[in-house]
Protein backbone atom coordinates (compact mmCIF):
# COMPACT_ATOMS: atom_id res chain seq x y z
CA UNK A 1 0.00 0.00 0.00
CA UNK A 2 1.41 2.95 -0.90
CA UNK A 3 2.40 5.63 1.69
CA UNK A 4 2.37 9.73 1.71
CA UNK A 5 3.26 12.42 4.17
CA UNK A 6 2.69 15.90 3.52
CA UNK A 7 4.47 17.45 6.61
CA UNK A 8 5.35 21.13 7.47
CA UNK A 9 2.08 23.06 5.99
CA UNK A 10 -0.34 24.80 7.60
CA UNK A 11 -3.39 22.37 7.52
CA UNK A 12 -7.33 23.14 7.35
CA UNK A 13 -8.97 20.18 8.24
CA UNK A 14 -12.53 21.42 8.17
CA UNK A 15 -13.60 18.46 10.84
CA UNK A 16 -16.31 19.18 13.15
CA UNK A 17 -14.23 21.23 15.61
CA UNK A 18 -12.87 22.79 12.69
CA UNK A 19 -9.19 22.28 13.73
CA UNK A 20 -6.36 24.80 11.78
CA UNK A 21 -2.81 23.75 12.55
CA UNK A 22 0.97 23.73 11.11
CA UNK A 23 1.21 19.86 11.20
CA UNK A 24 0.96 16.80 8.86
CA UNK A 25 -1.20 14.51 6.60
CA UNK A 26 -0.91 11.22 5.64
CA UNK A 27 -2.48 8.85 3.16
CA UNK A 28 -2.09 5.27 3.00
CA UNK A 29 -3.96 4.10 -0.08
CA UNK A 30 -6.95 6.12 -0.79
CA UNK A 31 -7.85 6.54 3.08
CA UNK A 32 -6.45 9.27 5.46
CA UNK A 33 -4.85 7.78 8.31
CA UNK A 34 -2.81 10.54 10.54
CA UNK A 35 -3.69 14.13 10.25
CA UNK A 36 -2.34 16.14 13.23
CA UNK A 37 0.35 19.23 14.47
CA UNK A 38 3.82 18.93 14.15
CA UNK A 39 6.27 16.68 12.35
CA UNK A 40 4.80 13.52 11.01
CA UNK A 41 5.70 9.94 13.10
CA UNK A 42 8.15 7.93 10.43
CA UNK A 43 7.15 5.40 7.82
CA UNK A 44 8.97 3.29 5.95
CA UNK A 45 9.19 3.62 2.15
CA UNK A 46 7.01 6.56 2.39
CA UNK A 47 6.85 9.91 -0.18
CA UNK A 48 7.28 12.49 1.78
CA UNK A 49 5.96 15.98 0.85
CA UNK A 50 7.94 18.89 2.34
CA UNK A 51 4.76 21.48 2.97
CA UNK A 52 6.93 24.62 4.19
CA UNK A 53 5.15 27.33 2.96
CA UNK A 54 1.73 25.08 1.51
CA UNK A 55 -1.60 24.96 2.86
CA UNK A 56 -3.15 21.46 2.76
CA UNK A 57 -7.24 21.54 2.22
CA UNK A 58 -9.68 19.39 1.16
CA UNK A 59 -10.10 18.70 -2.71
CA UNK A 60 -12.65 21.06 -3.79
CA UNK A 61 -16.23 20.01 -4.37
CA UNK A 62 -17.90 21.16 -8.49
CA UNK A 63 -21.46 20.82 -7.55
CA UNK A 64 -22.83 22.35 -11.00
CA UNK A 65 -21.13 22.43 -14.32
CA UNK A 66 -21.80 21.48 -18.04
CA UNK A 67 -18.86 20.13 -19.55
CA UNK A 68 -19.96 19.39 -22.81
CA UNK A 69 -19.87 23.36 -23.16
CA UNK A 70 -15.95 23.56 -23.03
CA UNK A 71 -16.06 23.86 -26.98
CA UNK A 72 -18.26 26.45 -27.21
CA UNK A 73 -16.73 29.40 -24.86
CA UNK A 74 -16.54 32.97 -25.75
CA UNK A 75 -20.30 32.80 -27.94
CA UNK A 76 -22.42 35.15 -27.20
CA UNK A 77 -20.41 37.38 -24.93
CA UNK A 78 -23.15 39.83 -24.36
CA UNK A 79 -26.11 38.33 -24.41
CA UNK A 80 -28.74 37.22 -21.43
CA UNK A 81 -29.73 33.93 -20.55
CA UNK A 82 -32.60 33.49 -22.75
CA UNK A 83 -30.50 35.26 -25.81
CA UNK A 84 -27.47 33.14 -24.92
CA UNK A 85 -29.60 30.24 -24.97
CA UNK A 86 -31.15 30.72 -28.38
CA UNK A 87 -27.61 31.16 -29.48
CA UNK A 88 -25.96 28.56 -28.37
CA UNK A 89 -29.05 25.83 -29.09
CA UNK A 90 -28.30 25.47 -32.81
CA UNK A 91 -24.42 24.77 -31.88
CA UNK A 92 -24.93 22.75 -29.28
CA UNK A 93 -27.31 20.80 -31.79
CA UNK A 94 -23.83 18.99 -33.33
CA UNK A 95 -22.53 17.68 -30.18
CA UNK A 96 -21.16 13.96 -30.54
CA UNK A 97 -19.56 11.66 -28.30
CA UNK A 98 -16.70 12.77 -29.84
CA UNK A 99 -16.88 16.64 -28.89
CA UNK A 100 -18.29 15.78 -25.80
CA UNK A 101 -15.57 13.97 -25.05
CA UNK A 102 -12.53 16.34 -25.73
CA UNK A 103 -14.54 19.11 -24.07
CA UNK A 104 -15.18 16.84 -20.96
CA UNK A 105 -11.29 16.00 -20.72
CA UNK A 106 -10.37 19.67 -20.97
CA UNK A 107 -13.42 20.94 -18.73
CA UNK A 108 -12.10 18.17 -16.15
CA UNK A 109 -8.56 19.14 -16.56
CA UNK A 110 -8.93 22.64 -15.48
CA UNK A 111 -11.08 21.95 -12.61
CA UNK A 112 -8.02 19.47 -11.63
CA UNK A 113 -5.68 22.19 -11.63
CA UNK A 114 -8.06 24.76 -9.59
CA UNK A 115 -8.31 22.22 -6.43
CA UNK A 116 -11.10 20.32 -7.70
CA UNK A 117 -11.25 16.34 -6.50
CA UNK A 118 -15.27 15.71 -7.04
CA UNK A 119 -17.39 16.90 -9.89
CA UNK A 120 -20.78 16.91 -10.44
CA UNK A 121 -22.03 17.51 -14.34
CA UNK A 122 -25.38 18.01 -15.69
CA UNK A 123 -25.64 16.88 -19.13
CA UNK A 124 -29.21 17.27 -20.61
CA UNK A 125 -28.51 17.58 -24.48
CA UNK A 126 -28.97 14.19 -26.55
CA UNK A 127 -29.12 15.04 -30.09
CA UNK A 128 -30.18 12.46 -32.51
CA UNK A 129 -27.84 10.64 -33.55
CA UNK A 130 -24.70 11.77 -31.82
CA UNK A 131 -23.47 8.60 -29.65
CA UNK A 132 -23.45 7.51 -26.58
CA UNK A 133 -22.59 11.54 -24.71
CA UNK A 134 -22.75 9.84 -21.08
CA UNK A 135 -20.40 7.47 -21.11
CA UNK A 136 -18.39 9.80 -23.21
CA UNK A 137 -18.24 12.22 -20.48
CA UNK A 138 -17.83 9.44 -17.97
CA UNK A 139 -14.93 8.26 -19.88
CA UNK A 140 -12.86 11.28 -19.66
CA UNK A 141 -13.35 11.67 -15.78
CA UNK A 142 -12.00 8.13 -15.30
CA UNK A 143 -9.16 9.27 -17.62
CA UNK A 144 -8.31 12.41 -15.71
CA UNK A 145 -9.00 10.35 -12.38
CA UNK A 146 -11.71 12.87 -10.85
CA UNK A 147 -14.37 11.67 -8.80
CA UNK A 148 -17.47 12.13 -11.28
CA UNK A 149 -20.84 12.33 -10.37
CA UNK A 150 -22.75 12.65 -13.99
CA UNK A 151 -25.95 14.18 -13.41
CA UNK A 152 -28.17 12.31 -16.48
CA UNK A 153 -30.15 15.09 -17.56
CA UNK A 154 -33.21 16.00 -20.24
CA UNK A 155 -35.36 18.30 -22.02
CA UNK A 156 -38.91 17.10 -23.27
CA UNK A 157 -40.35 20.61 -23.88
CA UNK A 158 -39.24 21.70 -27.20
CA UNK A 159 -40.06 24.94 -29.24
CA UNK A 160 -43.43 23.41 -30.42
CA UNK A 161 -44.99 22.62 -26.88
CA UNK A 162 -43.44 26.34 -25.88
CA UNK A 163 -40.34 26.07 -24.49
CA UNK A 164 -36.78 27.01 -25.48
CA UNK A 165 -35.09 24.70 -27.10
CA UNK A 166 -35.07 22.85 -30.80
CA UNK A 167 -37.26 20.11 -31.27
CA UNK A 168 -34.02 18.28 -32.49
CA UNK A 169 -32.57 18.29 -28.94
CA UNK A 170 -35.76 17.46 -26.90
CA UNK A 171 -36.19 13.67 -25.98
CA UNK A 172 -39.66 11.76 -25.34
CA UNK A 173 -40.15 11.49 -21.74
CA UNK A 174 -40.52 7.76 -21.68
CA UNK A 175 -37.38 7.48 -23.54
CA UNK A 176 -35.84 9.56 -21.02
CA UNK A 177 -36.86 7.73 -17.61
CA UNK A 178 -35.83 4.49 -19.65
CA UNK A 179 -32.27 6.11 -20.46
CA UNK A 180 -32.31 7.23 -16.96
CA UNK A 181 -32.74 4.36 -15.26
CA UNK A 182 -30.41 2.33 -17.60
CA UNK A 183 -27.55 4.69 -16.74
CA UNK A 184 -28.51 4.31 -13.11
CA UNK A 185 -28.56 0.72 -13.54
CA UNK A 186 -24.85 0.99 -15.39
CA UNK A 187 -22.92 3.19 -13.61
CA UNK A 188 -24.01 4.28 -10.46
CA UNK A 189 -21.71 3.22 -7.39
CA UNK A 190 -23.12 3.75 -4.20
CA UNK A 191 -20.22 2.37 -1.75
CA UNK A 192 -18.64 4.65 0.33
CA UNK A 193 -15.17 4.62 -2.34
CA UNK A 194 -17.23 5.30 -5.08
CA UNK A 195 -15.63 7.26 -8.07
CA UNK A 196 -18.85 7.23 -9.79
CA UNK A 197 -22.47 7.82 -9.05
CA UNK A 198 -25.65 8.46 -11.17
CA UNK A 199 -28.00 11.74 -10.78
CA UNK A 200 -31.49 12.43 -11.73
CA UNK A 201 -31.70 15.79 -13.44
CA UNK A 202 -33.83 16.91 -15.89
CA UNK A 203 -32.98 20.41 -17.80
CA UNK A 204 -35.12 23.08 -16.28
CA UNK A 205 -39.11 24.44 -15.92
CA UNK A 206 -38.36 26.13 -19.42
CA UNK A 207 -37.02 23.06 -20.77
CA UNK A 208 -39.02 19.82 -18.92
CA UNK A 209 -42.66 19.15 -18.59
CA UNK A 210 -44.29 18.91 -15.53
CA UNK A 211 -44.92 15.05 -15.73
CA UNK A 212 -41.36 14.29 -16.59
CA UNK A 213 -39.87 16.52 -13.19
CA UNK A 214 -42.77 14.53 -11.43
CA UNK A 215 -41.94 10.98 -12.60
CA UNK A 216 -38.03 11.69 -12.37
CA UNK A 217 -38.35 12.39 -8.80
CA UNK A 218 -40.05 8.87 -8.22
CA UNK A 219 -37.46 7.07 -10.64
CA UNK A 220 -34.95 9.21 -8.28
CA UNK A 221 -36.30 7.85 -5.05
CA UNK A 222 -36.86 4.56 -6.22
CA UNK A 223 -33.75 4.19 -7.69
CA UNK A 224 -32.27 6.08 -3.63
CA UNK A 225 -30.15 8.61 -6.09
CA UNK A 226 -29.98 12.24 -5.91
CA UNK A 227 -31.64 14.67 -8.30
CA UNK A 228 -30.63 18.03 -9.50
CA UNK A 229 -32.34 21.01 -11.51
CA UNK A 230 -31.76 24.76 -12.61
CA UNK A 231 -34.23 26.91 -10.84
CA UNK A 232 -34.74 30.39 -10.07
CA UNK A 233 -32.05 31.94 -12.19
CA UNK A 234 -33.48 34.37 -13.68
CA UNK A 235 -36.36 37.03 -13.30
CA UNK A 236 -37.21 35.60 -16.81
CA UNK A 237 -37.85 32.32 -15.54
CA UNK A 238 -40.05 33.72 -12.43
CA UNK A 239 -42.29 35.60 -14.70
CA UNK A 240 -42.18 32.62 -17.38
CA UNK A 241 -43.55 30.30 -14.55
CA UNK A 242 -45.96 32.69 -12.86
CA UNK A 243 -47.43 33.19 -16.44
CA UNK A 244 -47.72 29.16 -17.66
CA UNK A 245 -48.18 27.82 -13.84
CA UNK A 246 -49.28 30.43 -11.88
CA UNK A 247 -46.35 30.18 -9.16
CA UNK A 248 -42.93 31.05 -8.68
CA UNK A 249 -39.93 28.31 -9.95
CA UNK A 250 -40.16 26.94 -6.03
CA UNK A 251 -43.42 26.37 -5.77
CA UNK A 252 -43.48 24.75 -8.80
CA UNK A 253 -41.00 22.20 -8.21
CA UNK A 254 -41.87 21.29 -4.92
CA UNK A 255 -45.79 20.85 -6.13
CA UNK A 256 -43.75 17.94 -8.10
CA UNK A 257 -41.62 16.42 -5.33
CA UNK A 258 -39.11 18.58 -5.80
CA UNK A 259 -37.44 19.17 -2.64
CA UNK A 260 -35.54 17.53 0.23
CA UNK A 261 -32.14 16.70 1.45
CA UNK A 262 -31.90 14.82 -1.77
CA UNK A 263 -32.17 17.27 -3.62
CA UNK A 264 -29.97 20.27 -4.99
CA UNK A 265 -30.63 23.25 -7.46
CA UNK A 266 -28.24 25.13 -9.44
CA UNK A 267 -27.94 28.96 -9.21
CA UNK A 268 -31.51 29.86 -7.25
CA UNK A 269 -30.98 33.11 -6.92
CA UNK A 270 -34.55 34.73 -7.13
CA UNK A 271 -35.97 32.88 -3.97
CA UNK A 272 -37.59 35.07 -0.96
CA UNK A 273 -37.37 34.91 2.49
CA UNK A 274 -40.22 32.14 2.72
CA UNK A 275 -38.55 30.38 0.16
CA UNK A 276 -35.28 30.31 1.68
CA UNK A 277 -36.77 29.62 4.95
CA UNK A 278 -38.07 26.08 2.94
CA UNK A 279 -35.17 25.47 1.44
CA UNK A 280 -33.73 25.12 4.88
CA UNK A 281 -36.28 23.64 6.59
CA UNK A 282 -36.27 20.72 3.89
CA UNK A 283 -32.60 20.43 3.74
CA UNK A 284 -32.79 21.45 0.05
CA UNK A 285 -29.58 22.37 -1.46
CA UNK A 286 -27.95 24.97 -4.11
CA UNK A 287 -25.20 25.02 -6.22
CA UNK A 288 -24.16 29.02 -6.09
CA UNK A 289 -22.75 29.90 -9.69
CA UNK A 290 -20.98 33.43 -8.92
CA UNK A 291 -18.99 33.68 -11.76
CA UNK A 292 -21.47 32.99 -14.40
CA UNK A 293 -24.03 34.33 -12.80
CA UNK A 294 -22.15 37.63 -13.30
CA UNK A 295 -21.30 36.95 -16.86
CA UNK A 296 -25.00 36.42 -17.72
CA UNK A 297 -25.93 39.13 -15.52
CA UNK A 298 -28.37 36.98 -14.03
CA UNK A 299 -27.77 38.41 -10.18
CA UNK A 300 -26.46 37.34 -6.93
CA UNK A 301 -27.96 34.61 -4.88
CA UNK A 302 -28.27 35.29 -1.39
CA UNK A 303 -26.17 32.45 -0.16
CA UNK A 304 -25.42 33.57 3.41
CA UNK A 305 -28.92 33.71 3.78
CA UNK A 306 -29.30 30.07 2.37
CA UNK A 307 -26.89 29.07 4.57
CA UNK A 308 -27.98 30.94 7.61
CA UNK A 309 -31.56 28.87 7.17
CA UNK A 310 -29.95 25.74 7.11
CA UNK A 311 -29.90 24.90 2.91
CA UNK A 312 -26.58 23.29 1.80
CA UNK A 313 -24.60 25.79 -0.67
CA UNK A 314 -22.34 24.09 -2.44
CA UNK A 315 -20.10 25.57 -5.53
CA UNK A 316 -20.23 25.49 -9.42
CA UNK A 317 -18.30 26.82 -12.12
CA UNK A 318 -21.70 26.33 -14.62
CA UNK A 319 -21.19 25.62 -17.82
CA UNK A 320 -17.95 27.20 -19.74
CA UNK A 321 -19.86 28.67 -22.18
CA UNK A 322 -21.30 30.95 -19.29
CA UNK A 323 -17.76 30.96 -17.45
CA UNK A 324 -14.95 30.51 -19.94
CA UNK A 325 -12.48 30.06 -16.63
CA UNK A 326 -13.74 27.08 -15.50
CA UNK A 327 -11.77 27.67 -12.58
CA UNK A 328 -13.29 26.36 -8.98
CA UNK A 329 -10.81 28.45 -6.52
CA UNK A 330 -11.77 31.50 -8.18
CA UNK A 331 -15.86 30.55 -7.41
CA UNK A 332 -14.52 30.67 -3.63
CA UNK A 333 -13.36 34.21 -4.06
CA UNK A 334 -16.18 35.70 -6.17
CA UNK A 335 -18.81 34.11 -3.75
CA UNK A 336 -17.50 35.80 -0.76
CA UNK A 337 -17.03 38.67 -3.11
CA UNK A 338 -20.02 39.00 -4.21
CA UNK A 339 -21.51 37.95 -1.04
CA UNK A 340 -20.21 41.05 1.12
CA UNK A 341 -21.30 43.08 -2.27
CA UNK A 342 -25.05 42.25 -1.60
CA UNK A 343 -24.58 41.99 2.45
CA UNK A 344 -21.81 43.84 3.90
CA UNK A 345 -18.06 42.61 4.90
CA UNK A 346 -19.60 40.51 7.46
CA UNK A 347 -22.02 38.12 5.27
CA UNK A 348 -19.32 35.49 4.30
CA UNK A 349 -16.05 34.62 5.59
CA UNK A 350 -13.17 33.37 4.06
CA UNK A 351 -13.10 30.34 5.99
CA UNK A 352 -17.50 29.75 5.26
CA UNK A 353 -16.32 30.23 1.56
CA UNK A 354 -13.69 27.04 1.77
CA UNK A 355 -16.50 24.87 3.80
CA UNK A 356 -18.61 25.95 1.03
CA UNK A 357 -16.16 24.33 -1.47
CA UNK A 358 -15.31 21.46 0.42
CA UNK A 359 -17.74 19.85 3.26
CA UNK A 360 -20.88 21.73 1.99
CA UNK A 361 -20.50 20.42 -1.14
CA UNK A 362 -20.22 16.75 -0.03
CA UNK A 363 -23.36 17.22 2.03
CA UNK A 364 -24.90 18.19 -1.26
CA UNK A 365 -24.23 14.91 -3.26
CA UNK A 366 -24.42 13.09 -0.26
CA UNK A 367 -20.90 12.20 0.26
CA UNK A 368 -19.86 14.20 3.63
CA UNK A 369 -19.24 11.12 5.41
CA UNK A 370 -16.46 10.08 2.44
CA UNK A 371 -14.77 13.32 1.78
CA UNK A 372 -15.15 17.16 1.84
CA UNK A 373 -12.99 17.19 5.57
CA UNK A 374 -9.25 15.81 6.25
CA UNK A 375 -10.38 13.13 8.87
CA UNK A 376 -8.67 10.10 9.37
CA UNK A 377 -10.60 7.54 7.79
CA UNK A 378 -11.76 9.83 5.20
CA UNK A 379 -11.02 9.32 1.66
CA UNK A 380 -7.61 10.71 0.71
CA UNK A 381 -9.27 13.46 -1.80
CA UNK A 382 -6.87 16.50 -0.87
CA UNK A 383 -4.94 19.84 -2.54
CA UNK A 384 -1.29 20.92 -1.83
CA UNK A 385 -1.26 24.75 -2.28
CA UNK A 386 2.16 26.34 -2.54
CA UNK A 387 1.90 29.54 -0.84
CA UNK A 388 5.44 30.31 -1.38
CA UNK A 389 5.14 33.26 -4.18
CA UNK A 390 5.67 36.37 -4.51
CA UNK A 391 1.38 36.97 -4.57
CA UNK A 392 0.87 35.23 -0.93
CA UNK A 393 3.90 36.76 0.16
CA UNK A 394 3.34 38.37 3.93
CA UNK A 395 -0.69 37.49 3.92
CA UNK A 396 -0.06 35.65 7.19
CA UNK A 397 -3.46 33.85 7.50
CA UNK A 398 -3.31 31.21 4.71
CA UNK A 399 -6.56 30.85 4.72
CA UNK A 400 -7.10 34.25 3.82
CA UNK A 401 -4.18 34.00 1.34
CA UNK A 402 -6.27 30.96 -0.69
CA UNK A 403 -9.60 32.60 -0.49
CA UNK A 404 -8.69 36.25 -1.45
CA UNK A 405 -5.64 36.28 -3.03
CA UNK A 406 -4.54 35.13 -6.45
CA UNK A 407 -5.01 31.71 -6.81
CA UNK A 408 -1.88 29.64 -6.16
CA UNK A 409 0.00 27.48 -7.69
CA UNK A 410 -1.09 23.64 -6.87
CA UNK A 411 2.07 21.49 -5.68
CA UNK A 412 0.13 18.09 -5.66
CA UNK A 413 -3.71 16.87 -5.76
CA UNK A 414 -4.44 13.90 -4.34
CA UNK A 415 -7.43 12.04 -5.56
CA UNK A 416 -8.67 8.62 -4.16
CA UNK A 417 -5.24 8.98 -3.17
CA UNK A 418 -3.53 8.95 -6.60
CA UNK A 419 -1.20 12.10 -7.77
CA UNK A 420 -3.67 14.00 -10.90
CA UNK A 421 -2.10 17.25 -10.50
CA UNK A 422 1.67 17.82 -9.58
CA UNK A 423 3.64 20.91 -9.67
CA UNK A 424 0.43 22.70 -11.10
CA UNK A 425 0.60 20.40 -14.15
CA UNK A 426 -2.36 17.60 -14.46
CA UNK A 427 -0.05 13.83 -14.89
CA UNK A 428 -2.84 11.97 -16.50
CA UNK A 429 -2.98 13.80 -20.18
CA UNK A 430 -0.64 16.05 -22.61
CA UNK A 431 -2.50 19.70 -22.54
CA UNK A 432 -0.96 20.93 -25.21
CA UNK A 433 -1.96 18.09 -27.29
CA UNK A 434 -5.47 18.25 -25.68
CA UNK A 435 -5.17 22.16 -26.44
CA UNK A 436 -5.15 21.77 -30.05
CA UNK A 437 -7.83 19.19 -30.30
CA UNK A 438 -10.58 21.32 -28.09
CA UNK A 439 -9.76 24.10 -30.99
CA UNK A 440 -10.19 21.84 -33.74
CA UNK A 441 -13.44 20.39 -32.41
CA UNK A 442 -14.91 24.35 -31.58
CA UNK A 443 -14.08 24.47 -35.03
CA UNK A 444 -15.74 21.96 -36.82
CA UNK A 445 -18.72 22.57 -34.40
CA UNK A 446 -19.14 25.83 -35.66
CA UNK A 447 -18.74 25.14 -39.33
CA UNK A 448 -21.42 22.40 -38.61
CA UNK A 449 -18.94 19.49 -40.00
């Protein structure tokens, strides 16, 4: 079994008494057996890590991203949600197993490198015809050698029943429960070491019909997997479902059986104070967006007040199409940013912000008693920070340094205890190689060959 000690960095464990220390970690295998201050004991035959200067934290938890969207950044720059979406429909129209892959290996690749050991994905686009996108996208996470929680999505309200998207995208919502459950029935690994596991997620009010989010939810249960949605991103959407449903995005979805501690939305950023006060009270969770939700100009979700009533807020890059960073340690700075922009310097700390990247978001896919904290006996998903620039220089509290300075350098990420990123380069793939082939597939994507 193979042995290694990262000793000499400042350590965050983010355990329940929320212990901060200059000390040691140490991974035998994929489990955490020793984390503690001051020098490490000895071990025999063991890599050791010399963390002067590092921070050690948690691997970072992706609770909502698209990754199929990697080859489409930098379209419609300017454009609102509903305008981006129109744009981007047609394009994403041409996705194949093949784009989908490349894009997923890239999309994965830069989370890697920004701290990120677990990612969620919610892939709802199945054109006609373009392979098999799910295990294209599961695939490239086992490749990379993130923890990948592929959230099967779908879209049964096309253009002619009044929603948003092409006809040629939109699925028929027995075929979709069917694919569901087949993935579910494929894939999903629900031991405690899993790498992968199966979510329930269809698109989006705009996008889904009412009887689809209804039987989803009982596939979901049945099935004991989680399910995810977009809701309440935009004002468009509010006014959208107050005019076909009569009720805001919320009520809507919980009228279906859509909320609980199994349950997580992305964005929801237009919910009120009884809403939030029900999103707590159910344990419902959210995946808060900043970034994108800035580049959209879709507003700020009130996630100190989501976490204040007791709802899970987890982080997401989105899609890279909304957020052409992709970048998960910059999501920690822009939520506290954005955060203190809406509620004062008070609202969000930098140490809330990291819980809300690591242990928050394991409570939201269910997986807090696996990772998300450095516990021994946890799994060994963890990032190596080197603190030793010129940037971090003299910012004493490294915390502090992480959260609100530029983000550092990565000197190793550990997933299921295997080195993916070391000496801020990812060890599984060539990116330059991968470079040129995400340019060539935009490319041909946008040519329609």
């Amino acid at each position: 079994m193979n042995t290694i000690v990262i000793d000499g960095a400042a350590v965050v464990t983010v355990d329940p008494e929320r212990r901060e220390f200059t000390g040691h970690v140490v991974v035998e295998g994929n489990r955490i057996v020793a984390v503690g201050p001051g020098p490490a004991p000895a071990y025999d035959g063991a890599r050791v890590i010399d963390g002067q200067g590092c921070l050690v934290t948690p691997g970072f938890v992706n609770t909502h991203q698209h990754l199929y969207q990697w080859v489409t950044r930098g379209l419609a720059a300017d454009a609102t949600l509903f305008g981006w979406l129109t744009t981007l429909y047609p394009v994403w129209a041409r996705i194949s197993d093949e784009s989908v892959h490349v894009a997923a290996q890239a999309a994965l690749a830069r989370l890697a490198l920004t701290g990120c050991t677990t990612a969620a994905d919610h892939h709802y686009l199945f054109p006609r015809g373009g392979g098999d996108l799910l295990a294209a996208e599961i695939a490239a996470a086992a490749e990379i050698g993130l923890r990948f929680h592929p959230a099967r999505g779908s879209m049964d309200r096309g253009q002619k029943d009044g929603g948003l998207p092409p006809d040629s995208v939109v699925e028929d919502r027995d075929e979709i429960l069917a694919a569901t459950e087949a993935a579910i029935d494929r894939w999903h690994d629900p031991s405690p070491e899993s790498m992968l596991q199966i979510v329930v997620a269809p698109c989006s009010p705009f996008s889904v019909s009412g009887d689809l989010m209804r039987e989803a939810a009982s596939l979901a249960r049945r099935k004991r997997v989680r399910l995810h949605t977009h809701l309440a991103e935009t004002t468009d959407e509010t006014h959208w479902c107050r005019e076909t449903f009569n009720c805001t995005p919320l009520e809507y979805a919980a009228e279906l059986g859509w909320t609980g501690s199994d349950v997580w939305f992305a964005h929801g950023i237009h919910f009120d104070d009884a809403e939030i006060k029900r999103l707590g009270q159910t344990g419902t969770g959210v995946a808060h967006c900043p970034s994108s939700n800035a580049r959209l100009g879709a507003g700020i979700a009130r996630a100190a007040d989501l976490r204040a009533a007791g709802s899970p807020v987890g982080l997401g890059v989105d899609g890279a199409a909304s957020n052409e960073a992709g970048s998960l340690i910059e999501e920690l700075r822009h939520a506290l940013l954005f955060a203190r922009a809406r509620g004062g310097p008070q609202a969000l700390g930098v140490r809330a912000a990291l819980e809300m990247a690591t242990l928050d978001g394991a409570r939201i896919l269910g997986r807090e008693n696996d990772i998300g904290s450095l516990e021994p006996g946890k799994l060994a998903d963890l990032a190596v920070w080197n603190l030793n620039t010129l940037a971090h220089a003299g910012i004493s509290d490294p915390i502090a340094a992480l959260v609100l300075g530029t983000p550092p350098p990565l000197k190793l990420l550990l997933v299921n205890g295997h080195p993916v990123v070391e000496h801020d380069t990812v060890t599984t793939l060539d990116e330059p190689a991968l470079a040129a082939q995400v340019a060539k597939t935009q490319t041909r994507l946008l040519a329609g060959t």
